[in-house]
PDB file of N, CA and C in Angstrom:
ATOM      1  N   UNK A   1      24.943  55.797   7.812  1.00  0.00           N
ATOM      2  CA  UNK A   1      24.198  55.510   6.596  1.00  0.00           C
ATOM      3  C   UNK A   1      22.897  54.823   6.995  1.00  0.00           C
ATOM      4  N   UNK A   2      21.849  55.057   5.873  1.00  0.00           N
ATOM      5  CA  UNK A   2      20.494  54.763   6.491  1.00  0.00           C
ATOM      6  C   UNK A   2      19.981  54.058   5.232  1.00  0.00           C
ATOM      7  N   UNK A   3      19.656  52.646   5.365  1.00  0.00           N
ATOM      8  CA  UNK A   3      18.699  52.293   4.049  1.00  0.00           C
ATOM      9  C   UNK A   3      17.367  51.877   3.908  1.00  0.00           C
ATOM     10  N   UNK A   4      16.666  51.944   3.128  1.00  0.00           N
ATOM     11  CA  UNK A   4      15.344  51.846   2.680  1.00  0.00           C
ATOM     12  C   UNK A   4      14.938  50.739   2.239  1.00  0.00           C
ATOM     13  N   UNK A   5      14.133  49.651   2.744  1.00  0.00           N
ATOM     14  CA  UNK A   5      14.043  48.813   2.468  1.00  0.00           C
ATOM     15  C   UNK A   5      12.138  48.422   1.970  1.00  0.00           C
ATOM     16  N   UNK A   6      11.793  48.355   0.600  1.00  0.00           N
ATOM     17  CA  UNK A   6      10.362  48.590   0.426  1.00  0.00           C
ATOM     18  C   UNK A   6      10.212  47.487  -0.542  1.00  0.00           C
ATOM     19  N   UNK A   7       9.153  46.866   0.024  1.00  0.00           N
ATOM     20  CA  UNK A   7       9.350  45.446  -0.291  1.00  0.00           C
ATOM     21  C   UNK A   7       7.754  45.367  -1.090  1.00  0.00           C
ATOM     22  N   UNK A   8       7.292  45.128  -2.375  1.00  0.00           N
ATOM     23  CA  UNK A   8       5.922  45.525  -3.273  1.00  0.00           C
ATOM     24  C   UNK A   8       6.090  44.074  -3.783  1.00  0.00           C
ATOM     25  N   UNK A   9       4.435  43.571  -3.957  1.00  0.00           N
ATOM     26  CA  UNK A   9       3.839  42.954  -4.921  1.00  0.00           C
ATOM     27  C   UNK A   9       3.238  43.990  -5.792  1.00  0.00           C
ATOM     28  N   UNK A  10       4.140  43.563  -6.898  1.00  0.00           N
ATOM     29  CA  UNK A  10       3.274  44.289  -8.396  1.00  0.00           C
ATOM     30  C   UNK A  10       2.158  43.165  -9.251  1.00  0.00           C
ATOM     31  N   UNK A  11       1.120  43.894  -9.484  1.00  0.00           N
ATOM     32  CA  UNK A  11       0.340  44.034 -10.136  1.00  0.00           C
ATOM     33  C   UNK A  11       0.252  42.768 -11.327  1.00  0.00           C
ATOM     34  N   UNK A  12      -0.262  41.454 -11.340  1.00  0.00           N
ATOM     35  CA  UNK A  12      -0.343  40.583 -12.715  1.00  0.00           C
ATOM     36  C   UNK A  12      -0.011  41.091 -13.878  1.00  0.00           C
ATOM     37  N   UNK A  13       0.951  40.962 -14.829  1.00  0.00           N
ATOM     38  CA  UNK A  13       1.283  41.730 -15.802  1.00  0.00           C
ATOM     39  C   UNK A  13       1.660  42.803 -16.404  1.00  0.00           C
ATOM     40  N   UNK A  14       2.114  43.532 -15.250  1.00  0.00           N
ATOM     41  CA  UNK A  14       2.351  45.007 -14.904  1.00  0.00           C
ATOM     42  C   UNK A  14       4.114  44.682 -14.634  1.00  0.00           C
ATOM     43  N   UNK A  15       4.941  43.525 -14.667  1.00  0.00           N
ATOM     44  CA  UNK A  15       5.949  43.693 -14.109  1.00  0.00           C
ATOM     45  C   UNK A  15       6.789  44.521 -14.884  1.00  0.00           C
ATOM     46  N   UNK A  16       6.501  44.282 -16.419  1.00  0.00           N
ATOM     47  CA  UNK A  16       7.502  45.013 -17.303  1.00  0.00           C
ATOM     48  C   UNK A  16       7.499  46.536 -16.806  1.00  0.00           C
ATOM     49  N   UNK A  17       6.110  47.168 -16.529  1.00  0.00           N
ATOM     50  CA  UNK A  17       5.973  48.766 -16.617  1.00  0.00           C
ATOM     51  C   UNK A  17       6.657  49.124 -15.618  1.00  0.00           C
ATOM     52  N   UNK A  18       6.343  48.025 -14.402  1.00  0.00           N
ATOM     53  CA  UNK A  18       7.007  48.507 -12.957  1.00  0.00           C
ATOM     54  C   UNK A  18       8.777  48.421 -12.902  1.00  0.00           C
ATOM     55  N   UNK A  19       9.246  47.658 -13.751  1.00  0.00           N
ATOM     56  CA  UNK A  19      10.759  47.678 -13.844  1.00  0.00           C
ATOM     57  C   UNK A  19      11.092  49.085 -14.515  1.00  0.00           C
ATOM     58  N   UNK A  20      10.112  49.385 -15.416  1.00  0.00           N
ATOM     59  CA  UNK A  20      10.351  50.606 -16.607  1.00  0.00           C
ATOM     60  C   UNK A  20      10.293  51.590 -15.885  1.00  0.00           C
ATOM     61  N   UNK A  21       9.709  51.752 -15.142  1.00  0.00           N
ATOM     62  CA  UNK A  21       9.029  52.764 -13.762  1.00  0.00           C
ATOM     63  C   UNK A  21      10.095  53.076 -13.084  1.00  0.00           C
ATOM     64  N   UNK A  22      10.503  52.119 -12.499  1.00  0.00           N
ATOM     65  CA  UNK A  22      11.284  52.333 -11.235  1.00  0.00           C
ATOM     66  C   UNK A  22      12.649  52.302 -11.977  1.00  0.00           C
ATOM     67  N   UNK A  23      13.425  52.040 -13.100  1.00  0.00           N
ATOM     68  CA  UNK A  23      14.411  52.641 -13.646  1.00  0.00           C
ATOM     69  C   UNK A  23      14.773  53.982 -13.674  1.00  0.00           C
ATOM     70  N   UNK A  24      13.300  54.714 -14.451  1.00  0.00           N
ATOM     71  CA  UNK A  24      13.567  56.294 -14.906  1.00  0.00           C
ATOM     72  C   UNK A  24      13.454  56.737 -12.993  1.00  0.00           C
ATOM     73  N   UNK A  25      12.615  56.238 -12.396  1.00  0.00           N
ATOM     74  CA  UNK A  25      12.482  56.999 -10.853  1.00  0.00           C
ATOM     75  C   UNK A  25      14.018  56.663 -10.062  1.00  0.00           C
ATOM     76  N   UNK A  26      14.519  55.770 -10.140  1.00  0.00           N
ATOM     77  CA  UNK A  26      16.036  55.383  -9.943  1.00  0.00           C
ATOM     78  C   UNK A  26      16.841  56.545 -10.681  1.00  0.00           C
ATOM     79  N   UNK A  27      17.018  56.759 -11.694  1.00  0.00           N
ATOM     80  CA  UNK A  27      18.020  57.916 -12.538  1.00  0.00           C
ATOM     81  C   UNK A  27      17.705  59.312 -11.733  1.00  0.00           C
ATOM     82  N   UNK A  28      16.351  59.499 -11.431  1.00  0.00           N
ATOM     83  CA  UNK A  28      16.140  60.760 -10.809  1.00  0.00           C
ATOM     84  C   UNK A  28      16.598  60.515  -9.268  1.00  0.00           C
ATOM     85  N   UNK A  29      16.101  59.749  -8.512  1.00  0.00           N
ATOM     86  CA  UNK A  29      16.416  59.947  -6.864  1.00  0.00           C
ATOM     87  C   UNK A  29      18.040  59.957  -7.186  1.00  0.00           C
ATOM     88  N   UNK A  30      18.807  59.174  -8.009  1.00  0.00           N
ATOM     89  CA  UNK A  30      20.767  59.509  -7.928  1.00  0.00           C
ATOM     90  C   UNK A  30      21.070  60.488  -7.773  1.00  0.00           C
ATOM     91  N   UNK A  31      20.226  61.604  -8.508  1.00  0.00           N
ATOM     92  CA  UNK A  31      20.679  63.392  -8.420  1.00  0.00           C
ATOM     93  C   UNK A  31      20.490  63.653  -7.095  1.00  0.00           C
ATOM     94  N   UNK A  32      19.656  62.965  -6.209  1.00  0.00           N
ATOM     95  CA  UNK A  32      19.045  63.352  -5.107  1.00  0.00           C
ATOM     96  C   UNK A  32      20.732  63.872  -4.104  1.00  0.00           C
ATOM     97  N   UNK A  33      20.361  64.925  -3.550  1.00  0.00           N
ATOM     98  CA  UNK A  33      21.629  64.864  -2.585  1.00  0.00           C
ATOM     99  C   UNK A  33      21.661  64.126  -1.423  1.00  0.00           C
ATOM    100  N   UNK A  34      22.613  63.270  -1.026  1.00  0.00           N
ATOM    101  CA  UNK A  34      22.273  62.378   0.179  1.00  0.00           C
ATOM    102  C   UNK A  34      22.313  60.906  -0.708  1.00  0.00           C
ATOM    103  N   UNK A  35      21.437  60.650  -1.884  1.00  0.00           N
ATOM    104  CA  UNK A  35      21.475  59.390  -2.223  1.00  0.00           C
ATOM    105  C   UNK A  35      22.845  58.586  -2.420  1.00  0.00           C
ATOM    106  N   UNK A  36      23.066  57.590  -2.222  1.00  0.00           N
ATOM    107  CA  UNK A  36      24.106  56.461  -2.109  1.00  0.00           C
ATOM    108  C   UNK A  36      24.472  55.420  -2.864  1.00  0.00           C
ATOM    109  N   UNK A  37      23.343  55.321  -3.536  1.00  0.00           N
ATOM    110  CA  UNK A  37      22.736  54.344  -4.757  1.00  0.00           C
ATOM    111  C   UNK A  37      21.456  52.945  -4.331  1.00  0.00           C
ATOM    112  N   UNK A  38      21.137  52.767  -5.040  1.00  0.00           N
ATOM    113  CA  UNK A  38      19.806  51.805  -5.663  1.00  0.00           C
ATOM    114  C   UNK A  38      19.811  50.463  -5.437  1.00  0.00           C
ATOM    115  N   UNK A  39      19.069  49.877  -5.347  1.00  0.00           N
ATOM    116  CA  UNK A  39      18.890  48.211  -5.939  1.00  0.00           C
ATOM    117  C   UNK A  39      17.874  47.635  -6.211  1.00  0.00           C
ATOM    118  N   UNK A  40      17.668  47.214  -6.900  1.00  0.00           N
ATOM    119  CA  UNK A  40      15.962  46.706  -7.781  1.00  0.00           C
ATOM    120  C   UNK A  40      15.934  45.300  -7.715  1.00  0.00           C
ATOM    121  N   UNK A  41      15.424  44.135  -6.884  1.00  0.00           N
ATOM    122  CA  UNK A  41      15.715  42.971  -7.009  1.00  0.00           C
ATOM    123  C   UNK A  41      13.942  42.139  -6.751  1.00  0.00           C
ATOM    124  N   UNK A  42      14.285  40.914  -7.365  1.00  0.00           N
ATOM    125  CA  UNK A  42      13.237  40.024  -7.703  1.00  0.00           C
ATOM    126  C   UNK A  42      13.097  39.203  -7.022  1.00  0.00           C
ATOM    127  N   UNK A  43      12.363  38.429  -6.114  1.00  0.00           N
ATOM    128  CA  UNK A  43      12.063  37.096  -5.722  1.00  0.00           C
ATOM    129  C   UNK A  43      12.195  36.126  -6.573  1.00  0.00           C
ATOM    130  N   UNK A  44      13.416  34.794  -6.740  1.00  0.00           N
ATOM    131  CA  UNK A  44      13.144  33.987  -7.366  1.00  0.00           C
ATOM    132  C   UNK A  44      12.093  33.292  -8.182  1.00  0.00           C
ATOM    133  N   UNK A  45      11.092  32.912  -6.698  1.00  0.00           N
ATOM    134  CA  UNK A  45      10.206  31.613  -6.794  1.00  0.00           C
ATOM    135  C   UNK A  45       8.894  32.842  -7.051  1.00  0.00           C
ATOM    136  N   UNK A  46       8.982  34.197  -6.571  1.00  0.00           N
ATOM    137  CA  UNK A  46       7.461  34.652  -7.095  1.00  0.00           C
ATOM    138  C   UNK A  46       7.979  35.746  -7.882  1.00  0.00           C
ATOM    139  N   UNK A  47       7.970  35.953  -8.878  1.00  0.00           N
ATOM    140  CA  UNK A  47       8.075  36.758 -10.157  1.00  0.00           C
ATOM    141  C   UNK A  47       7.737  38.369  -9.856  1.00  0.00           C
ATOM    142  N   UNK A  48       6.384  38.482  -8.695  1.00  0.00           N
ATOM    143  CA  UNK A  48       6.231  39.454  -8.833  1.00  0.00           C
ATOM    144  C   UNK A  48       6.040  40.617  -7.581  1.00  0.00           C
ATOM    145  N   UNK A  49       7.087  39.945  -6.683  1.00  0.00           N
ATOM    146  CA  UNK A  49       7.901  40.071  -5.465  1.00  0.00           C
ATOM    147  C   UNK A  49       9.197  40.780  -5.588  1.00  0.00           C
ATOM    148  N   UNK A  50       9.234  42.210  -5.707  1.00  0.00           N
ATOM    149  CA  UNK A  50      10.054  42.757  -5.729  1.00  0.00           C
ATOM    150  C   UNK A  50      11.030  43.704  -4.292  1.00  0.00           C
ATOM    151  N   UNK A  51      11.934  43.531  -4.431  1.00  0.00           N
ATOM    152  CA  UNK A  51      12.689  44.366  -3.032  1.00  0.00           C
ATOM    153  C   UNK A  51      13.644  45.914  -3.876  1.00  0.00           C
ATOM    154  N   UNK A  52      13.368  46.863  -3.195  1.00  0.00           N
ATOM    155  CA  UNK A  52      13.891  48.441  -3.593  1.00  0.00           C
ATOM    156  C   UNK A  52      14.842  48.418  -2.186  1.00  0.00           C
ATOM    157  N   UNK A  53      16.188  48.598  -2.722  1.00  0.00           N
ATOM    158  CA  UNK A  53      16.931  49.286  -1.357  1.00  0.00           C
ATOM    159  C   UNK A  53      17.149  50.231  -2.125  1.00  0.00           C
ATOM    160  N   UNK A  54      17.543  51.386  -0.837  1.00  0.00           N
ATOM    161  CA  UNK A  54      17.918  52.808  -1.302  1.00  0.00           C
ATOM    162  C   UNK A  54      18.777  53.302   0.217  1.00  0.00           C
ATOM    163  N   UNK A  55      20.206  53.581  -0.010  1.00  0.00           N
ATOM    164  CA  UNK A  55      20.662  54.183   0.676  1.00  0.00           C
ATOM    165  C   UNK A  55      21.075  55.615   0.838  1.00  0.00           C
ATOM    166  N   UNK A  56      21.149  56.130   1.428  1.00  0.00           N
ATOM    167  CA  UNK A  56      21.263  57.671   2.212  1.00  0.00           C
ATOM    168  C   UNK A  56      22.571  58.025   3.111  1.00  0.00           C
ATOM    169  N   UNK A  57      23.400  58.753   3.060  1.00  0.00           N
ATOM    170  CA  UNK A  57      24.017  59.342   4.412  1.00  0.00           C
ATOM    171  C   UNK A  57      23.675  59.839   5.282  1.00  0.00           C
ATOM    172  N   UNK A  58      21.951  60.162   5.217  1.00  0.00           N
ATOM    173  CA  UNK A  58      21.813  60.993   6.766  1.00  0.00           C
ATOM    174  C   UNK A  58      20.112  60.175   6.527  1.00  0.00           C
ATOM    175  N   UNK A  59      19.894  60.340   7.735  1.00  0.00           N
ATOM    176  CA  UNK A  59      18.685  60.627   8.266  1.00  0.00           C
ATOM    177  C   UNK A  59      17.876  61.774   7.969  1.00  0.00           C
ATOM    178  N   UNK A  60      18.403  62.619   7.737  1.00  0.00           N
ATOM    179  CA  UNK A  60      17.796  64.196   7.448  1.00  0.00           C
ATOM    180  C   UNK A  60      18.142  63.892   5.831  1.00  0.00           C
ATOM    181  N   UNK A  61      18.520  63.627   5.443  1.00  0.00           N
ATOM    182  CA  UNK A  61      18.815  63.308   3.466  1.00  0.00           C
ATOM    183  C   UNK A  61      17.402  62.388   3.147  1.00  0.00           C
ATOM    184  N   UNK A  62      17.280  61.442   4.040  1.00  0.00           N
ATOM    185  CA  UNK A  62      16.058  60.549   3.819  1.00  0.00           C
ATOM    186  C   UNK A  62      15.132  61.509   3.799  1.00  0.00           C
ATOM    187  N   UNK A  63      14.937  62.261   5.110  1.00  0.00           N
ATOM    188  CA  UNK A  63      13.410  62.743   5.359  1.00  0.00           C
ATOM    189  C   UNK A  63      13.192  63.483   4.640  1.00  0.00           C
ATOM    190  N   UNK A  64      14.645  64.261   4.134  1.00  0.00           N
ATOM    191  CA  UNK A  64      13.996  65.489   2.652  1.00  0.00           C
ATOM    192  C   UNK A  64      13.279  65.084   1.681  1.00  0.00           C
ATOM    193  N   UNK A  65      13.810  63.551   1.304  1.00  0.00           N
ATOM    194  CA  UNK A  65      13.432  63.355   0.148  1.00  0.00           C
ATOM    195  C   UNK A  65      12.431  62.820   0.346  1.00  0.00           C
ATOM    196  N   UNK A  66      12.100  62.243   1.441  1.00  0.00           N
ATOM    197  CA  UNK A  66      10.373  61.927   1.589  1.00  0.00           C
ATOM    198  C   UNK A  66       9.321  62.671   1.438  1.00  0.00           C
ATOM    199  N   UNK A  67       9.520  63.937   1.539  1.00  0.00           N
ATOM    200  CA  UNK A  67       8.580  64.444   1.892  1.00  0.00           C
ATOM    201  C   UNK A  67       8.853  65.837   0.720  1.00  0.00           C
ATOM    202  N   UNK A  68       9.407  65.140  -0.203  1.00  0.00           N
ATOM    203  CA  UNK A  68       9.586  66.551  -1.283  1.00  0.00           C
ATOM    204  C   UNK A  68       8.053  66.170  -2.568  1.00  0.00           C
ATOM    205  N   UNK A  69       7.997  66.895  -3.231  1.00  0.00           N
ATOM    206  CA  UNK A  69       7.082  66.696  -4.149  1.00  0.00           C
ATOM    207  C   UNK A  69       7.338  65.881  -5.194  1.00  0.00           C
ATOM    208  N   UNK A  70       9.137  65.337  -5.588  1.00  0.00           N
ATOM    209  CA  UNK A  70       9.282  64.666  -6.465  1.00  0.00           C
ATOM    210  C   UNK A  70       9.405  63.618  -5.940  1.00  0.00           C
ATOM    211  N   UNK A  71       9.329  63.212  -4.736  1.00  0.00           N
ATOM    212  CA  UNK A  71       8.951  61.875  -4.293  1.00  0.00           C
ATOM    213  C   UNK A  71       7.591  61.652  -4.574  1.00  0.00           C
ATOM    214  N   UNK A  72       7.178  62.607  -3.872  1.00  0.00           N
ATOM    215  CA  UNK A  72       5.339  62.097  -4.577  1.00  0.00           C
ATOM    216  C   UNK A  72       5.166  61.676  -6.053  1.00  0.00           C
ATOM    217  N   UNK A  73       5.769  62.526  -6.759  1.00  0.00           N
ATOM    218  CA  UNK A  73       5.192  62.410  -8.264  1.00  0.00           C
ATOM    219  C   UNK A  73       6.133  60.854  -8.588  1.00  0.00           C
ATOM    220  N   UNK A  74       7.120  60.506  -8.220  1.00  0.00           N
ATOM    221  CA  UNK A  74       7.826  59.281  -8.343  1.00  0.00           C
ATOM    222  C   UNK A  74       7.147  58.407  -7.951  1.00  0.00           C
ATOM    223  N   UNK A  75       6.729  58.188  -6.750  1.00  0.00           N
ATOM    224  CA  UNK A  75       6.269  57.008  -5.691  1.00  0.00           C
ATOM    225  C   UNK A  75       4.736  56.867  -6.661  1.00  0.00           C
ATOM    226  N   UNK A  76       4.171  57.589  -6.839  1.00  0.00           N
ATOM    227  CA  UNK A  76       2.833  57.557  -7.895  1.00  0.00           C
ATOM    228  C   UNK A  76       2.844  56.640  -8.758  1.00  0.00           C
ATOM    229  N   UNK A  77       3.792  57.058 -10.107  1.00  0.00           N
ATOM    230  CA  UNK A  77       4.079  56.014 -11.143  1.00  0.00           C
ATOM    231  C   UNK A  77       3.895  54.456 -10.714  1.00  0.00           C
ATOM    232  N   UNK A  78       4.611  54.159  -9.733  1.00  0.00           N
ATOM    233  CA  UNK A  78       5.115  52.938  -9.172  1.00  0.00           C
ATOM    234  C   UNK A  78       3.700  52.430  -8.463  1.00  0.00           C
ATOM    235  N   UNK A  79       3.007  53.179  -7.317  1.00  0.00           N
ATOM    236  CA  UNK A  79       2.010  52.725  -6.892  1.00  0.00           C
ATOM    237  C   UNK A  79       0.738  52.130  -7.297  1.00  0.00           C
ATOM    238  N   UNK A  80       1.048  53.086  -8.453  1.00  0.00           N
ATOM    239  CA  UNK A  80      -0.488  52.446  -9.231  1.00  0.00           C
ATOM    240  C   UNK A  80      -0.272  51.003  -9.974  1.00  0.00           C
ATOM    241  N   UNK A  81       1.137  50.552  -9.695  1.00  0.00           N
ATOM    242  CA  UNK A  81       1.608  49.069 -10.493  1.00  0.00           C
ATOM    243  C   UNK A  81       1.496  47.816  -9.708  1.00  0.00           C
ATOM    244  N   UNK A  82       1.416  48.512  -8.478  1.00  0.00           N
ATOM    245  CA  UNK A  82       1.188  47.403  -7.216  1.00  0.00           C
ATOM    246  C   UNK A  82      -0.058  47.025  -6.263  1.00  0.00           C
ATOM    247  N   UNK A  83       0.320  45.728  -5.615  1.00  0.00           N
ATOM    248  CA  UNK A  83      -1.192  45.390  -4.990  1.00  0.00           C
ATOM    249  C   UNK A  83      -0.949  45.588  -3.583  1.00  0.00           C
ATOM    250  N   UNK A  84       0.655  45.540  -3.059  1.00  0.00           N
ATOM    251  CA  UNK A  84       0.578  45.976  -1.519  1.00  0.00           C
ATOM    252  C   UNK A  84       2.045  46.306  -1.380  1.00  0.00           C
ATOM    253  N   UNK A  85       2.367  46.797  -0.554  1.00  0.00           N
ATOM    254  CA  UNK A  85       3.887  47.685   0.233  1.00  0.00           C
ATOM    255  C   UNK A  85       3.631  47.496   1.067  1.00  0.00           C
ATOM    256  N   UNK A  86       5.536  47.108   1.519  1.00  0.00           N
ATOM    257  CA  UNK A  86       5.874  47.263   3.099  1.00  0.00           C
ATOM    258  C   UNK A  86       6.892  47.705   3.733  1.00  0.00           C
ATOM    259  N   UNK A  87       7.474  49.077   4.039  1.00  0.00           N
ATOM    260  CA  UNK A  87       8.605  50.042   3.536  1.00  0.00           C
ATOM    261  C   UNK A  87       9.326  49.364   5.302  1.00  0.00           C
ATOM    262  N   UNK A  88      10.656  49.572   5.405  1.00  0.00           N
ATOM    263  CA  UNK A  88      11.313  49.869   6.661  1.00  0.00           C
ATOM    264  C   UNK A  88      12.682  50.473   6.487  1.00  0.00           C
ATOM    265  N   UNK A  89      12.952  51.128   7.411  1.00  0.00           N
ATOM    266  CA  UNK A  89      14.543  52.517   7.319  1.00  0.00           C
ATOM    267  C   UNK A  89      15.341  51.558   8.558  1.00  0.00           C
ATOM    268  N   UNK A  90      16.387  51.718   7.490  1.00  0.00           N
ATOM    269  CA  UNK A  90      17.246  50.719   8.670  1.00  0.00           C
ATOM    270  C   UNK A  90      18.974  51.349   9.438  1.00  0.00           C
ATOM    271  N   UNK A  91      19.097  51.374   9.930  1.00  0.00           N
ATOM    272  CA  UNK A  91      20.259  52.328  10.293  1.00  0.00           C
ATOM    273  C   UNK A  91      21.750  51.178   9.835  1.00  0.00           C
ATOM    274  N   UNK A  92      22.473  50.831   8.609  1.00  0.00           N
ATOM    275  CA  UNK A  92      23.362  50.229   8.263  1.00  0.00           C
ATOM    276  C   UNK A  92      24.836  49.739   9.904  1.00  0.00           C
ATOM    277  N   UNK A  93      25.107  49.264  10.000  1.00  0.00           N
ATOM    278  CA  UNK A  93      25.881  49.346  10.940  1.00  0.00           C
ATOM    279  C   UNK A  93      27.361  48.668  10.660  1.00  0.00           C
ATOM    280  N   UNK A  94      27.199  47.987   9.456  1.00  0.00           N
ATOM    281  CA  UNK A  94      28.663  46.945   8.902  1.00  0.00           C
ATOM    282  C   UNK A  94      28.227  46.741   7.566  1.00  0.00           C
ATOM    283  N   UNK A  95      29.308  47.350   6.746  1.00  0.00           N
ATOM    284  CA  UNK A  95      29.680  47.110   5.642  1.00  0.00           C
ATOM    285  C   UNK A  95      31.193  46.253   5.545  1.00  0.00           C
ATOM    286  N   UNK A  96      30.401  44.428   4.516  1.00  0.00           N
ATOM    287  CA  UNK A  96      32.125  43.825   4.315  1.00  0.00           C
ATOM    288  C   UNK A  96      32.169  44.020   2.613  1.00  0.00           C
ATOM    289  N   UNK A  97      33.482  44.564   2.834  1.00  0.00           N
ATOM    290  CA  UNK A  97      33.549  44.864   1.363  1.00  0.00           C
ATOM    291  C   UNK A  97      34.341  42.815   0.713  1.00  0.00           C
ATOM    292  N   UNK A  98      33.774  42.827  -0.327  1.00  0.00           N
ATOM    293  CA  UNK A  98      34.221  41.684  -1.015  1.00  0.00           C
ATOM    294  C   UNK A  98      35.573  41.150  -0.905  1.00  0.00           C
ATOM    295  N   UNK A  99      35.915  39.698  -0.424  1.00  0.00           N
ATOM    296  CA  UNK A  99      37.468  39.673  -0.240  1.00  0.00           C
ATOM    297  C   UNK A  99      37.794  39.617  -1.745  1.00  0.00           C
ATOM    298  N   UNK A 100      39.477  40.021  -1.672  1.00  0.00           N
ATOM    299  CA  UNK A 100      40.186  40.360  -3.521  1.00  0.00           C
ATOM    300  C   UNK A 100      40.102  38.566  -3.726  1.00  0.00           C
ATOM    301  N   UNK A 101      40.183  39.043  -5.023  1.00  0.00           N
ATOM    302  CA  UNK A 101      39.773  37.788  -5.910  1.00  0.00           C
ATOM    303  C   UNK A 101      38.578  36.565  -5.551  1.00  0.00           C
ATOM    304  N   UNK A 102      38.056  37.104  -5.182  1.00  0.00           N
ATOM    305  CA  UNK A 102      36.810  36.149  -4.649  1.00  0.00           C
ATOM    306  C   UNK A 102      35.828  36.778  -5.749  1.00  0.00           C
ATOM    307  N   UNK A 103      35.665  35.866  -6.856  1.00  0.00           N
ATOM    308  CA  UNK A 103      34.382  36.293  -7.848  1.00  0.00           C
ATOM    309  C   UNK A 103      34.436  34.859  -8.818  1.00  0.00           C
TER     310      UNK A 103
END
């Protein structure tokens, strides 16, 4: 498994559109074949410090979808909401699943 780790400052006042954004672009990459599922998360202390993971089963599942046209038209929406990106692919190596009753 391979994940995506793309780490954006959005845009002063743009956070609402960019959550709105990257929801509907989230519903579409799930169909993606290869995708694994999502995560959309916030920086506490800076509001507008956001982290995207995205996992994959292959390496070749990633690169399709990089380089397909509905990545482009996706990654668009989103880009124009932000002031800088900093993407890295990470090769997963240990997954701990939650001990029972620990919540």
């Amino acid at each position: 498994m391979v994940r995506t780790v793309l780490s954006m400052l959005v845009r002063p006042g743009d956070e609402g559109e960019f959550e709105a954004a990257w929801r509907a672009s989230a519903e579409r990459i799930a169909r993606w074949p290869g995708n694994l599922g999502q995560t959309l998360s916030r920086d506490t202390r800076q509001p507008r410090q956001y982290v995207i993971a995205s996992d994959w089963d292959s390496v070749q599942s990633l690169r399709e979808f990089e380089t397909s046209a509905e990545r482009q038209a996706l990654s668009a929406r989103l880009d124009r909401l932000r002031e800088s990106a900093a993407k890295s692919v990470q090769e997963v190596l240990f997954v701990t699943p939650p001990l029972e009753g620990a919540r």
